[in-house]
Protein backbone atom coordinates (compact mmCIF):
# COMPACT_ATOMS: atom_id res chain seq x y z
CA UNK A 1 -98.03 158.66 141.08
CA UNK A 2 -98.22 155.20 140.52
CA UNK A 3 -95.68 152.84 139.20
CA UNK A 4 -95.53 151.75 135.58
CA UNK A 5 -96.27 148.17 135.74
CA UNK A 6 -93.67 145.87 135.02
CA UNK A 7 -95.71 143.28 133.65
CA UNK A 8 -97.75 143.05 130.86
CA UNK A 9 -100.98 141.39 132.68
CA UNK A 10 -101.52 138.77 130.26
CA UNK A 11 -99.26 135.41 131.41
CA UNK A 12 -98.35 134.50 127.77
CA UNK A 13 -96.79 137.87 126.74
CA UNK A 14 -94.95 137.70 130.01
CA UNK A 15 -93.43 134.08 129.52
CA UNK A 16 -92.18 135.57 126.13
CA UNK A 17 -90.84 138.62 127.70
CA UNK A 18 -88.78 136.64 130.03
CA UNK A 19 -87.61 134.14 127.66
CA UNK A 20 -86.33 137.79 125.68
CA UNK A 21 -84.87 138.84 128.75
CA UNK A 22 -82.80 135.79 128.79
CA UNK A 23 -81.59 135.99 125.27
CA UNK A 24 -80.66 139.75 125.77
CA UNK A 25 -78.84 138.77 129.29
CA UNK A 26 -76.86 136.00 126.91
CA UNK A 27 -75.84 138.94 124.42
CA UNK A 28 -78.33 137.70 121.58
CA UNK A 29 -79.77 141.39 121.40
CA UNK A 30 -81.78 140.92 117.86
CA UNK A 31 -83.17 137.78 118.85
CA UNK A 32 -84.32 139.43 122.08
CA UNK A 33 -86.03 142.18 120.16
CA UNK A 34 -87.69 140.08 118.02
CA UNK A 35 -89.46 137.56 121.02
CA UNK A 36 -90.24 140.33 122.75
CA UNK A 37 -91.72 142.01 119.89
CA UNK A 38 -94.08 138.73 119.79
CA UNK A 39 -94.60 139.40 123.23
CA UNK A 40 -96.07 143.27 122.44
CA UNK A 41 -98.35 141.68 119.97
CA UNK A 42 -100.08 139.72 122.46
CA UNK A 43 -100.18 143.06 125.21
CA UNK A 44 -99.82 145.80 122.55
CA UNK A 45 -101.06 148.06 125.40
CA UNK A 46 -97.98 147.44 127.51
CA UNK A 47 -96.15 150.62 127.71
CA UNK A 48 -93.03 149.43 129.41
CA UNK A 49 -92.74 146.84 127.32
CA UNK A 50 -92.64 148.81 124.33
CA UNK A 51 -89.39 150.75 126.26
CA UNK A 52 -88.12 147.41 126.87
CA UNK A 53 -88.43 147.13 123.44
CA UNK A 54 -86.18 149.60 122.17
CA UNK A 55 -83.35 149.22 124.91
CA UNK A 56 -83.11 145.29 123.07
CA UNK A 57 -83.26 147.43 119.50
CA UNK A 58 -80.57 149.84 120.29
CA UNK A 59 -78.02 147.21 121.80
CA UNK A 60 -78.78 145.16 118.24
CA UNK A 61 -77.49 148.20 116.60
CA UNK A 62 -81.22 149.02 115.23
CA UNK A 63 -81.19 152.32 116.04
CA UNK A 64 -84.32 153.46 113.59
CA UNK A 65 -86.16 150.83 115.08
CA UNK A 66 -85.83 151.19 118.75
CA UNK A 67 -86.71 154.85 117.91
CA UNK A 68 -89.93 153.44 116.84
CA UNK A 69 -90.45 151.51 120.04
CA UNK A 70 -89.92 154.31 122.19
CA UNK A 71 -92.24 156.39 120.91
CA UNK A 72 -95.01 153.95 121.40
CA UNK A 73 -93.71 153.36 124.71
CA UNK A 74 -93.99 157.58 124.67
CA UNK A 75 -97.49 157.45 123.20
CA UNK A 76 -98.75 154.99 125.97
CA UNK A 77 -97.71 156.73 128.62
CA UNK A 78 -97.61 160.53 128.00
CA UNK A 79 -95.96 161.03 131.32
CA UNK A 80 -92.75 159.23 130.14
CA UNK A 81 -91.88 157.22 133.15
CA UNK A 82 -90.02 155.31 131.71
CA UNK A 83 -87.69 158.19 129.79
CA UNK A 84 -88.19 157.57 126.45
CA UNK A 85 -87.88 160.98 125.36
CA UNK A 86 -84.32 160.88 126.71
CA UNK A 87 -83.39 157.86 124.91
CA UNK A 88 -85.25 159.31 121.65
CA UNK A 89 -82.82 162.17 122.68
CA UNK A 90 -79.69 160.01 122.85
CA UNK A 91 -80.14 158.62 119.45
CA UNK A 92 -81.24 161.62 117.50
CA UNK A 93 -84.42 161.02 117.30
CA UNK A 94 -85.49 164.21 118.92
CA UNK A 95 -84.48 167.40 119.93
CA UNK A 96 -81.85 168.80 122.68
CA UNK A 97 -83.90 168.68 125.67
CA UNK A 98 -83.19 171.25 128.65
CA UNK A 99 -84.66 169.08 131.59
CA UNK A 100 -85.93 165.64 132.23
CA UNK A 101 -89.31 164.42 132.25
CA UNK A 102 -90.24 164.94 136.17
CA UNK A 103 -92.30 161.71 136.09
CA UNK A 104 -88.83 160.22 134.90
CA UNK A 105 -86.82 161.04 138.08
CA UNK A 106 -89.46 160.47 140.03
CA UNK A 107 -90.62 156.91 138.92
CA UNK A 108 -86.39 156.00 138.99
CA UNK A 109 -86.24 156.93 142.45
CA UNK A 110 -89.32 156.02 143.70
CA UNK A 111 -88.27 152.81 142.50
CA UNK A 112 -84.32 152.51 144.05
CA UNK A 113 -85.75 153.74 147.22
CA UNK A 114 -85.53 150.63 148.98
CA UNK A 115 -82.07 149.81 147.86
CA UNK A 116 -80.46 153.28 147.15
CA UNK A 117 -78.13 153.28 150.33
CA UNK A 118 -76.27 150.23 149.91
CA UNK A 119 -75.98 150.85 145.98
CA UNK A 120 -74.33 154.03 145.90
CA UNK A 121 -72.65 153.93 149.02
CA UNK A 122 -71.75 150.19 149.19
CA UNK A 123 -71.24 149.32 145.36
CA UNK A 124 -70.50 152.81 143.54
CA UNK A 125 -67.94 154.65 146.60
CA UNK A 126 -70.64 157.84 146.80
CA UNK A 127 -68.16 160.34 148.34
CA UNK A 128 -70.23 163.26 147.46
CA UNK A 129 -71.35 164.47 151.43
CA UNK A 130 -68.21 163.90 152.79
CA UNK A 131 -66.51 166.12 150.29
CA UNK A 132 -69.05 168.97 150.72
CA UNK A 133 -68.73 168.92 154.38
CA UNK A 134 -65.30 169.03 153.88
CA UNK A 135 -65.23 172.49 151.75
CA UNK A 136 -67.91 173.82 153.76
CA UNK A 137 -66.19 173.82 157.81
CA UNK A 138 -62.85 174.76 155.30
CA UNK A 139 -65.01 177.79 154.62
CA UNK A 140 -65.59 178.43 159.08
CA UNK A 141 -66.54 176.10 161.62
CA UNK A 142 -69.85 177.48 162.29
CA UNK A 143 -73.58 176.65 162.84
CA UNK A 144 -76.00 177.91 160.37
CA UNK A 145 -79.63 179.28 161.48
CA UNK A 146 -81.40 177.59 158.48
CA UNK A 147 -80.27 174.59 156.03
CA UNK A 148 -82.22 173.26 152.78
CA UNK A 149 -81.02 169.85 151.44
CA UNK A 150 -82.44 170.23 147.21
CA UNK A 151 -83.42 166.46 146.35
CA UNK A 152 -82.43 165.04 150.24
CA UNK A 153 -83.10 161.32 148.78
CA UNK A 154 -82.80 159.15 151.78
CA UNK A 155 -80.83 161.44 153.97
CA UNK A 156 -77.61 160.41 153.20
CA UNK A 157 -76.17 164.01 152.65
CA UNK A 158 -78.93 165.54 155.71
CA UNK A 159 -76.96 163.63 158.55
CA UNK A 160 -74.15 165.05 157.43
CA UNK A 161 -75.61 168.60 157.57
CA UNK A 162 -77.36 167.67 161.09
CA UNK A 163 -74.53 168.85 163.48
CA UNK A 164 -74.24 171.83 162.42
CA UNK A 165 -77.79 172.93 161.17
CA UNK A 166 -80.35 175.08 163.67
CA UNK A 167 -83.41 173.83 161.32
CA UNK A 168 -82.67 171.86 158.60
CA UNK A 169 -85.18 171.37 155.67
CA UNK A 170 -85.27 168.83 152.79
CA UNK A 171 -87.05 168.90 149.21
CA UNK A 172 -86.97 166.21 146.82
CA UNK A 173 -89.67 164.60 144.21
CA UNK A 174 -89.74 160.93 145.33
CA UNK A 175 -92.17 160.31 148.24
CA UNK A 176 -90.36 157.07 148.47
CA UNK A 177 -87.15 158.25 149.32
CA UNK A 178 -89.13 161.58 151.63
CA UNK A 179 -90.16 158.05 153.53
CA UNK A 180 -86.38 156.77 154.33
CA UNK A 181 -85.33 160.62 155.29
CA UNK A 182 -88.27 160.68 157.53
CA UNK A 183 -87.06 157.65 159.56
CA UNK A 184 -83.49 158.56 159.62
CA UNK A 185 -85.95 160.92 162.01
CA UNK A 186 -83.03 163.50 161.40
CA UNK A 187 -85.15 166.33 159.11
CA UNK A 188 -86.91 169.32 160.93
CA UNK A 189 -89.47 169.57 157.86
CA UNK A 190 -89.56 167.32 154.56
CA UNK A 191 -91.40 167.91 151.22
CA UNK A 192 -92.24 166.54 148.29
CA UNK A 193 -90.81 169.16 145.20
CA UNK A 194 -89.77 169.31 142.08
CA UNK A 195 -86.33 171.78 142.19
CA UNK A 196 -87.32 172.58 138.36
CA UNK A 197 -89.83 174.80 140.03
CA UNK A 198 -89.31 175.24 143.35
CA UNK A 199 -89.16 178.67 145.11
CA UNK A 200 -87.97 178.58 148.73
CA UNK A 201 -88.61 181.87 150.63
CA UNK A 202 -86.28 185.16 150.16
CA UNK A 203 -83.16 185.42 152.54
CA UNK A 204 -84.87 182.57 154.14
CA UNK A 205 -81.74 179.96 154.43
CA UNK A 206 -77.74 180.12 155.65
CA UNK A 207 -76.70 177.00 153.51
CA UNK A 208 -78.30 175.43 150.48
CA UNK A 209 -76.90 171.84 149.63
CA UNK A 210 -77.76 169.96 146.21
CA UNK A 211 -75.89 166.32 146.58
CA UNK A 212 -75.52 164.63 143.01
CA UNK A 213 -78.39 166.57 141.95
CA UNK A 214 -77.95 168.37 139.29
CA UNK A 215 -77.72 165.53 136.83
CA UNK A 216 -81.34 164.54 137.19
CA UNK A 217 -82.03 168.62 136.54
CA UNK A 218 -80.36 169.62 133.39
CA UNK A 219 -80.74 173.22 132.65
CA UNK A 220 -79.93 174.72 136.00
CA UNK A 221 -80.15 178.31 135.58
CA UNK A 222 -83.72 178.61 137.53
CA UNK A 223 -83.04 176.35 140.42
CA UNK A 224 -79.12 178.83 140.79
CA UNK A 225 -80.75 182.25 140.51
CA UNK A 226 -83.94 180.79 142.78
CA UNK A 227 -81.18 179.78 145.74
CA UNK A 228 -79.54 183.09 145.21
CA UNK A 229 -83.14 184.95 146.34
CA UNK A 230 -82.89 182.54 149.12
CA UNK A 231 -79.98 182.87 150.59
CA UNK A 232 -79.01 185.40 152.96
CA UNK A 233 -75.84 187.88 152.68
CA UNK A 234 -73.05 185.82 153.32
CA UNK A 235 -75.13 182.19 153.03
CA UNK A 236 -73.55 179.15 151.79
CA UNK A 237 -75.02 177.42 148.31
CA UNK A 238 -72.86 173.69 148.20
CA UNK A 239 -73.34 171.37 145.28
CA UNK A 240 -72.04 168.95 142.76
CA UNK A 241 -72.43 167.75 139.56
CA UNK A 242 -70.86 165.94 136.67
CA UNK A 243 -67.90 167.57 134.45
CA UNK A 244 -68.14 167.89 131.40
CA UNK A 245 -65.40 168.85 129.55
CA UNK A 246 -66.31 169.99 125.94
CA UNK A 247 -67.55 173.31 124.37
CA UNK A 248 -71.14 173.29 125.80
CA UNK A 249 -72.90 174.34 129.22
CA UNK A 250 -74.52 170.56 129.75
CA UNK A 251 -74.63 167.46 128.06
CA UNK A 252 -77.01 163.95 128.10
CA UNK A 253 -75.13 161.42 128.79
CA UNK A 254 -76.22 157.50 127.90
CA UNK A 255 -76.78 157.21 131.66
CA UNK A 256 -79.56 159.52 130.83
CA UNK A 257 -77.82 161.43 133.25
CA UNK A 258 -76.52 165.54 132.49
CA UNK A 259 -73.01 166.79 132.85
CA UNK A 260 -72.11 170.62 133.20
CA UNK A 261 -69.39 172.16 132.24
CA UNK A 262 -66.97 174.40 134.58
CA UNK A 263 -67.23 177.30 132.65
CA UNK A 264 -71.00 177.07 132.26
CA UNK A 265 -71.35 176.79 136.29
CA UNK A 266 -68.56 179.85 137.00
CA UNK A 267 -70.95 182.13 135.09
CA UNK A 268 -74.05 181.31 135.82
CA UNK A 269 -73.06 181.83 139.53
CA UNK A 270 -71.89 184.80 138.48
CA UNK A 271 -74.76 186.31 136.91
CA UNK A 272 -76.84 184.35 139.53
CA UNK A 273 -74.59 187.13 142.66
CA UNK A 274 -73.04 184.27 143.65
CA UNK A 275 -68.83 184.32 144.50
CA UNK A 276 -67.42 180.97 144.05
CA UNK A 277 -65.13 180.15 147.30
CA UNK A 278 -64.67 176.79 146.53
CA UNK A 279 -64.43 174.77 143.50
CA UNK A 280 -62.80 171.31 142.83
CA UNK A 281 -62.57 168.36 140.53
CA UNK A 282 -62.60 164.80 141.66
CA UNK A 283 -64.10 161.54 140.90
CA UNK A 284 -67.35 161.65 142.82
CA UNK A 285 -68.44 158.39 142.11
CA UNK A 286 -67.82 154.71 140.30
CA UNK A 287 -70.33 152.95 137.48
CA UNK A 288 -69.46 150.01 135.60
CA UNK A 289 -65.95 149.74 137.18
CA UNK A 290 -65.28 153.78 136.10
CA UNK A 291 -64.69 156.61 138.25
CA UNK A 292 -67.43 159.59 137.14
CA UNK A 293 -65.08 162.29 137.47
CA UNK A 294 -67.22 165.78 139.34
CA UNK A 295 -67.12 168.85 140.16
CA UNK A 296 -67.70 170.47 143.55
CA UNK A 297 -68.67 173.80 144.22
CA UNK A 298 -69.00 176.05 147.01
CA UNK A 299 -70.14 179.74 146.73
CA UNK A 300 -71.23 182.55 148.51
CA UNK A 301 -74.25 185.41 148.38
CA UNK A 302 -72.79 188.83 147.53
């Protein structure tokens, strides 16, 4: 897939878009809008521009407008790389959605490939791995024949999974980050997949691991009941996600990123033949100076 360009292609709408970029970075959101709106009039064509666009909108408090924006930004590029139809989401400007746009995740991780490591380890205090590892050898210290790692990103939760895994498999959509796993050289097989529909073999695995992946899935009743068939009697299925603590299953958050509620996981594990061992809530994460408080589960096939 390739990358939504960044730049418009013509050198006067870009001048203007930077000059709007520095306005917006000094807090002066409308007059941002409005210079880069000059700047879409030059390169009307410029799809991430138009998202661009409505991000300057919404902080002015134009809400109507920035709707408007991202649905040319939508329009331009069908795909939605960029996630309009999340933001559209966010301000009411379209329905509930169940699932990201696939092109979505994968153009955001495609693109903090390079840098993902040191950001959420480094910067945000990613604890995730070390807290699944932790609930799984609490479960037994044992090997397991067979281990998947849903949406492996770099690798950072697969070398944790190494020492004790016979095979161990990864899956996730960005061929970016299926590059960084494959020189951490630590993956017996790696492919590309979207989990939204991806159907690993029956009674094929002993552990299943989704790392802080669930909040780029949304809806996760498919992916749950599709690890159930995989797993074999007695087989491990680890994951996290991010709690949410009202009335419904899931939520979209302004990070454009879902949270699930307890009660929403306990029974769809449940329904899924799955008998939760494990389940905890702690802050699994920091952004913009807050802890993102999560909750870890760790459940076994009936």
């Amino acid at each position: 897939m390739k990358s939504l360009p960044r730049s418009s292609g013509d050198l006067l709408a870009d001048r203007r878009a930077d000059y709007a970029e520095m306005l917006f970075a000094a807090a002066d959101h409308a007059a941002a809008a409005e210079l880069m709106l000059g700047a879409l009039e030059l390169a009307p064509g410029w799809a991430m521009g138009w998202f661009r666009l409505g991000e300057m909108r919404e902080a002015a408090g134009a809400l109507g407008e920035a709707a408007q924006a991202w649905r040319m930004a939508l329009k331009l590029d069908p795909d939605d790389r960029p996630g309009a139809a999340l933001k559209l989401e966010l301000v009411g400007a379209a329905p509930v959605s169940s699932a990201p746009p696939g092109a979505f995740v994968e153009a955001l991780f495609d693109q903090y490939a390079a840098s993902f490591d040191q950001s959420l380890v480094g910067k945000l205090g990613y604890r995730v791995p070390e807290l699944l590892i932790e609930a799984i050898r609490a479960a037994g210290e044992r090997r397991f024949e067979t281990v998947v790692d849903l949406g492996c990103g770099t690798g950072l939760m697969g070398e944790k999974l190494r020492p004790m895994a016979g095979f161990l498999e990864g899956h996730d959509i960005s061929a970016a980050m299926l590059k960084k796993a494959e020189a951490r050289k630590i993956y017996d097989r790696l492919a590309k997949s979207d989990l939204q529909s991806l159907a690993l073999p029956a009674a094929s695995a002993d552990l299943v691991v989704a790392a802080d992946v669930f909040i780029y899935v949304g809806m996760i009743d498919g992916v749950v009941s599709r690890t159930a068939a995989a797993l074999r009697p007695g087989g491990l299925f680890a994951f996290s996600v991010e709690k949410h603590d009202g009335p419904e299953d899931l939520v979209l958050r302004p990070s454009r990123r879902y949270a699930h509620s307890q009660a929403y996981l306990q029974r769809l594990l449940d329904q899924s033949g799955l008998t939760v061992l494990w389940l905890d809530a702690q802050p699994i994460r920091m952004d913009r100076g807050e802890p993102i408080a999560g909750l870890l589960v760790l459940a076994e096939a009936r």
